[in-house]
N, C-alpha and C. Protein backbone atom coordinates (compact mmCIF):
# COMPACT_ATOMS: atom_id res chain seq x y z
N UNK A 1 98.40 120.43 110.56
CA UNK A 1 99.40 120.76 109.57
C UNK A 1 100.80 120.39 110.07
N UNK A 2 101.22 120.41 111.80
CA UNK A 2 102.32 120.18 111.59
C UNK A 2 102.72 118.51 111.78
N UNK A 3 101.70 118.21 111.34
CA UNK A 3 102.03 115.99 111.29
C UNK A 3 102.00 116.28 109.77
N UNK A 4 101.73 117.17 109.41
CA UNK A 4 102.20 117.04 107.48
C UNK A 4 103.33 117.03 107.57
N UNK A 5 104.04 118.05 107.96
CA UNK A 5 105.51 118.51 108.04
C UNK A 5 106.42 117.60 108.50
N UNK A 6 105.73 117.10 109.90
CA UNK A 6 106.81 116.21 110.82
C UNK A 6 106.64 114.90 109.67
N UNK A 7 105.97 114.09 108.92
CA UNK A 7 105.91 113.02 108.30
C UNK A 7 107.12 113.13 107.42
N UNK A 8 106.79 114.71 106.43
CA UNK A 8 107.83 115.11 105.57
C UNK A 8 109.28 115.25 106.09
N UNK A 9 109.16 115.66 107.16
CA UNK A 9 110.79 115.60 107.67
C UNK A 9 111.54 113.87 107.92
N UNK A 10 110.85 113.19 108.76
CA UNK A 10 111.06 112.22 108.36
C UNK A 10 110.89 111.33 107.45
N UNK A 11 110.28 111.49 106.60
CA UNK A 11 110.86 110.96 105.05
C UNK A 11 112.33 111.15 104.45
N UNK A 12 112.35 112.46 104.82
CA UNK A 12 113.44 113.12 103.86
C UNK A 12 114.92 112.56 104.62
N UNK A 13 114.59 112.69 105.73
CA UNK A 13 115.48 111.80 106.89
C UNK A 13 116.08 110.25 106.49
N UNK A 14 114.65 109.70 106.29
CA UNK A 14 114.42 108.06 105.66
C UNK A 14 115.44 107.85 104.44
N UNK A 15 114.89 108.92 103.73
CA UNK A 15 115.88 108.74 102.49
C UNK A 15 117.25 109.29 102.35
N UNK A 16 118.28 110.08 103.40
CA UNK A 16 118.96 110.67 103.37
C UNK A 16 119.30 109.18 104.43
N UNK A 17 119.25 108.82 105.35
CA UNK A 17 119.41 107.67 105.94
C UNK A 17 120.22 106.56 104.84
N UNK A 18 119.00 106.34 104.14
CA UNK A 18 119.01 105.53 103.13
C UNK A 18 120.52 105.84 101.83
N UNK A 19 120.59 106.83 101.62
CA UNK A 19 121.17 106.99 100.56
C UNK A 19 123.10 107.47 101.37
N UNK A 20 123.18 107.71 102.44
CA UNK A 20 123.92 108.32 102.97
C UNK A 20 125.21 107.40 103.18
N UNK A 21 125.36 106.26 103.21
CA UNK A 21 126.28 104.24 103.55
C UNK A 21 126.49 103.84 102.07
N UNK A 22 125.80 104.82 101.00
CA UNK A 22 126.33 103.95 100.01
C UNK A 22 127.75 103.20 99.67
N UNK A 23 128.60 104.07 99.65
CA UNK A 23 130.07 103.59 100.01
C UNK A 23 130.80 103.12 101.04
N UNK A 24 129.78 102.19 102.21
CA UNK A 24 130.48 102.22 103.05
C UNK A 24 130.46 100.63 103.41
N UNK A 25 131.01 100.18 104.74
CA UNK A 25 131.27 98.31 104.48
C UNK A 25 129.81 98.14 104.91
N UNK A 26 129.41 96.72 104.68
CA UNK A 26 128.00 96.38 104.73
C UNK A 26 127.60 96.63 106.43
N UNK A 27 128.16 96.46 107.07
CA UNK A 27 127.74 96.95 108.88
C UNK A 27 126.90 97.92 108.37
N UNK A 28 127.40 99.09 108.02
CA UNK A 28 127.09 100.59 108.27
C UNK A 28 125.45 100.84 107.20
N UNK A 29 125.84 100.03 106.15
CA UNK A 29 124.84 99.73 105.18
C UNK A 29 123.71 99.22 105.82
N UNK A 30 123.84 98.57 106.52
CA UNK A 30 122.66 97.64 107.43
C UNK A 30 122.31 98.37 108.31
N UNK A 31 123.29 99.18 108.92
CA UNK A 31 122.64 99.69 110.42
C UNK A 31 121.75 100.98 109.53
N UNK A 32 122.23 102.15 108.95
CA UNK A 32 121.41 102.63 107.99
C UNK A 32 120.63 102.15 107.32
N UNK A 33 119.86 101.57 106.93
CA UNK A 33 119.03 100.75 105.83
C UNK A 33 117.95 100.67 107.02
N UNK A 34 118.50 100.20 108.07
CA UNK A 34 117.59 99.46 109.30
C UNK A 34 116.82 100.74 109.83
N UNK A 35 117.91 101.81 110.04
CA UNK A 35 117.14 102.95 110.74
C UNK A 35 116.11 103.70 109.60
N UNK A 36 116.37 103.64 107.95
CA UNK A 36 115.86 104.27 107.07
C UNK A 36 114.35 103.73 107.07
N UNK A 37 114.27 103.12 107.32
CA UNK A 37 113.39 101.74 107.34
C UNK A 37 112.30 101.76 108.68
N UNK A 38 112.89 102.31 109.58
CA UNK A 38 111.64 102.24 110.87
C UNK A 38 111.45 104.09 110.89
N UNK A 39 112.73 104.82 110.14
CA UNK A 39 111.86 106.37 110.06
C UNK A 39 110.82 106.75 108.83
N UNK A 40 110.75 105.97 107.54
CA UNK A 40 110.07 105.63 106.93
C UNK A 40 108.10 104.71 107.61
N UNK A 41 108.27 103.81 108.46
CA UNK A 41 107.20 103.49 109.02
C UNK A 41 107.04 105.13 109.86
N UNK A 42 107.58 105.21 110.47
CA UNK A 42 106.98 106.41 111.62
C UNK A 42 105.99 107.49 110.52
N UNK A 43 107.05 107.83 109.38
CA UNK A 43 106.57 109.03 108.18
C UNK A 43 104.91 108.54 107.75
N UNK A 44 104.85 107.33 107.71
CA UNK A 44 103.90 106.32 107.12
C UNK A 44 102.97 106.37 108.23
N UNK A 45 102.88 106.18 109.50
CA UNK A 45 102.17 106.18 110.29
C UNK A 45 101.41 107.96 111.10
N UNK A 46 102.84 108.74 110.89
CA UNK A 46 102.45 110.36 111.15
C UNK A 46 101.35 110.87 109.89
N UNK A 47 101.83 110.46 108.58
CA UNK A 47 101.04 111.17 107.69
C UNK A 47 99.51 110.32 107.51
N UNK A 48 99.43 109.16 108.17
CA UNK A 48 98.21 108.50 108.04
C UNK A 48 97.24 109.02 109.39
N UNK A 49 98.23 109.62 110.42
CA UNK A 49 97.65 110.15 111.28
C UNK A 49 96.76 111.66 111.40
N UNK A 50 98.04 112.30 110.26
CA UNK A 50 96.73 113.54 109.84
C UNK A 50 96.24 113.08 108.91
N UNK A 51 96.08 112.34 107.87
CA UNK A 51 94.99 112.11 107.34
C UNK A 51 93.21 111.63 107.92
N UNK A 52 93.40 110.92 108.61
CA UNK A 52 92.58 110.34 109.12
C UNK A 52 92.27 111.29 110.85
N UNK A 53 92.74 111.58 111.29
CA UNK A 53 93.16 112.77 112.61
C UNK A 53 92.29 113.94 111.81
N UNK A 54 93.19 114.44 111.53
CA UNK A 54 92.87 116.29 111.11
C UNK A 54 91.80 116.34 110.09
N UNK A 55 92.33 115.54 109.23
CA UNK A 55 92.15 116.45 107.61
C UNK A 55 90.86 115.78 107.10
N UNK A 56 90.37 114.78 107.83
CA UNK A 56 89.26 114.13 106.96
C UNK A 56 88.29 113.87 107.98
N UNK A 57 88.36 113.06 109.62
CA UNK A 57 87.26 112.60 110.26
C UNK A 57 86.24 114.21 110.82
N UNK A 58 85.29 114.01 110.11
CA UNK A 58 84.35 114.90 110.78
C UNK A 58 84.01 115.96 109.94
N UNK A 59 84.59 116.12 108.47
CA UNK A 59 84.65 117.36 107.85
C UNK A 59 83.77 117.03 106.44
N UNK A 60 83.15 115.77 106.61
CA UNK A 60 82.00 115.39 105.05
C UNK A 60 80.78 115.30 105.85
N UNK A 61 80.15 115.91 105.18
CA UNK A 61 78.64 115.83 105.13
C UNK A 61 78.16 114.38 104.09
N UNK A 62 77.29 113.84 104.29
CA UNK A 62 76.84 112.74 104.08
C UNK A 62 75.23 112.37 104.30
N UNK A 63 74.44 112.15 103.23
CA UNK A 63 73.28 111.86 104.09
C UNK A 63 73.02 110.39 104.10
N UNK A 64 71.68 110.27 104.58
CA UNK A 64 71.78 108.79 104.98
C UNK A 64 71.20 108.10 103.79
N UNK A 65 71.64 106.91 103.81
CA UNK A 65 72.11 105.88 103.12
C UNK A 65 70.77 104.89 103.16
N UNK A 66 70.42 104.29 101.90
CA UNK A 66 69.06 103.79 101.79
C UNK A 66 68.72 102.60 103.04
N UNK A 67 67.60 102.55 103.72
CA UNK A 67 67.48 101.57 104.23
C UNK A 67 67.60 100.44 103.58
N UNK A 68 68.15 99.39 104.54
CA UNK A 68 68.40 97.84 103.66
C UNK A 68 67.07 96.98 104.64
N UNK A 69 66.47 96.17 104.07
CA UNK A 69 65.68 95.53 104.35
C UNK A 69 66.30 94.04 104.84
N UNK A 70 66.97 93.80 105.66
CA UNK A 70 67.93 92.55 105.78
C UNK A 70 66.84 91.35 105.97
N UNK A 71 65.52 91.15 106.09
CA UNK A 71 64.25 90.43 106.57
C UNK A 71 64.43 90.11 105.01
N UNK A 72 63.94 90.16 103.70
CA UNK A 72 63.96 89.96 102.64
C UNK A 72 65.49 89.44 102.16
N UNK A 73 66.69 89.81 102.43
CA UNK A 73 67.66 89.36 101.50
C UNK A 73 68.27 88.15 102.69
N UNK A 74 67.97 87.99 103.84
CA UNK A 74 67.58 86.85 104.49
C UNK A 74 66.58 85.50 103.90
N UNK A 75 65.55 85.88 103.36
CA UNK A 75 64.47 85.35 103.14
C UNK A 75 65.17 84.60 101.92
N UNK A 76 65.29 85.78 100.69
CA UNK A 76 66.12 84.99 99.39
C UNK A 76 67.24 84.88 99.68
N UNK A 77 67.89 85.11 100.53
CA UNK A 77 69.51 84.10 100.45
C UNK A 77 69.14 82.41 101.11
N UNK A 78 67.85 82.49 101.62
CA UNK A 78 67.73 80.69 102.22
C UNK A 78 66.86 79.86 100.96
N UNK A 79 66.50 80.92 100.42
CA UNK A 79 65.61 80.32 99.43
C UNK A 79 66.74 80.02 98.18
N UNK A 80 67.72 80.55 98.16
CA UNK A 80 68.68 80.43 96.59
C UNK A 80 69.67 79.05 97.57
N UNK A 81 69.85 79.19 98.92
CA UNK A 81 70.56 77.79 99.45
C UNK A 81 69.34 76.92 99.30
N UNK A 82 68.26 76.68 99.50
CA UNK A 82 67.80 75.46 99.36
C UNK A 82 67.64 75.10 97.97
N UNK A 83 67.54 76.10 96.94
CA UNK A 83 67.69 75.60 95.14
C UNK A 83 68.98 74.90 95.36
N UNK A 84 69.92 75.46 95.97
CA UNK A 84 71.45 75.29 95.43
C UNK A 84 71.93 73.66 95.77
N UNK A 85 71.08 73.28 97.60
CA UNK A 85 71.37 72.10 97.86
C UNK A 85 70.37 70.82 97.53
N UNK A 86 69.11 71.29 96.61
CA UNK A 86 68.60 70.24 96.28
C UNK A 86 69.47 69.62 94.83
């Protein structure tokens, strides 16, 4: 929970970054824009981290998944290339 938070803080950062140079000469615009811009990736990378971290690996049940017979769709995938190249 708290990589929810920390993502959210820097967002809000990102965009307060972002919105904060509006009136100001293009330097300051750029150097803000630039920093809004790599605390935005971090937000992007923290909240993909509890997603995939906390909140999801390990917590689905799942059963297993039909066997595939790869000997057969081997068999007809050489058989639909030799229709295809005669």
């Amino acid at each position: 929970m708290a990589l929810l938070v920390i993502g959210a803080l820097l967002a809000a950062a990102a965009i307060g970054l972002w919105l904060l140079p509006r009136n100001s000469r293009w330097r300051w615009k750029l150097l803000g824009r630039m920093a809004a811009g790599i605390l935005m990736c971090g937000s992007a990378l923290t909240l993909l981290r509890f997603l995939f971290g906390s909140a999801m690996c390990g917590r689905y049940d799942c059963g297993e998944g039909p066997k595939v017979n790869w000997r057969k769709i081997a068999i007809a995938l050489i058989g639909v290339l030799r229709w295809a190249l005669e």
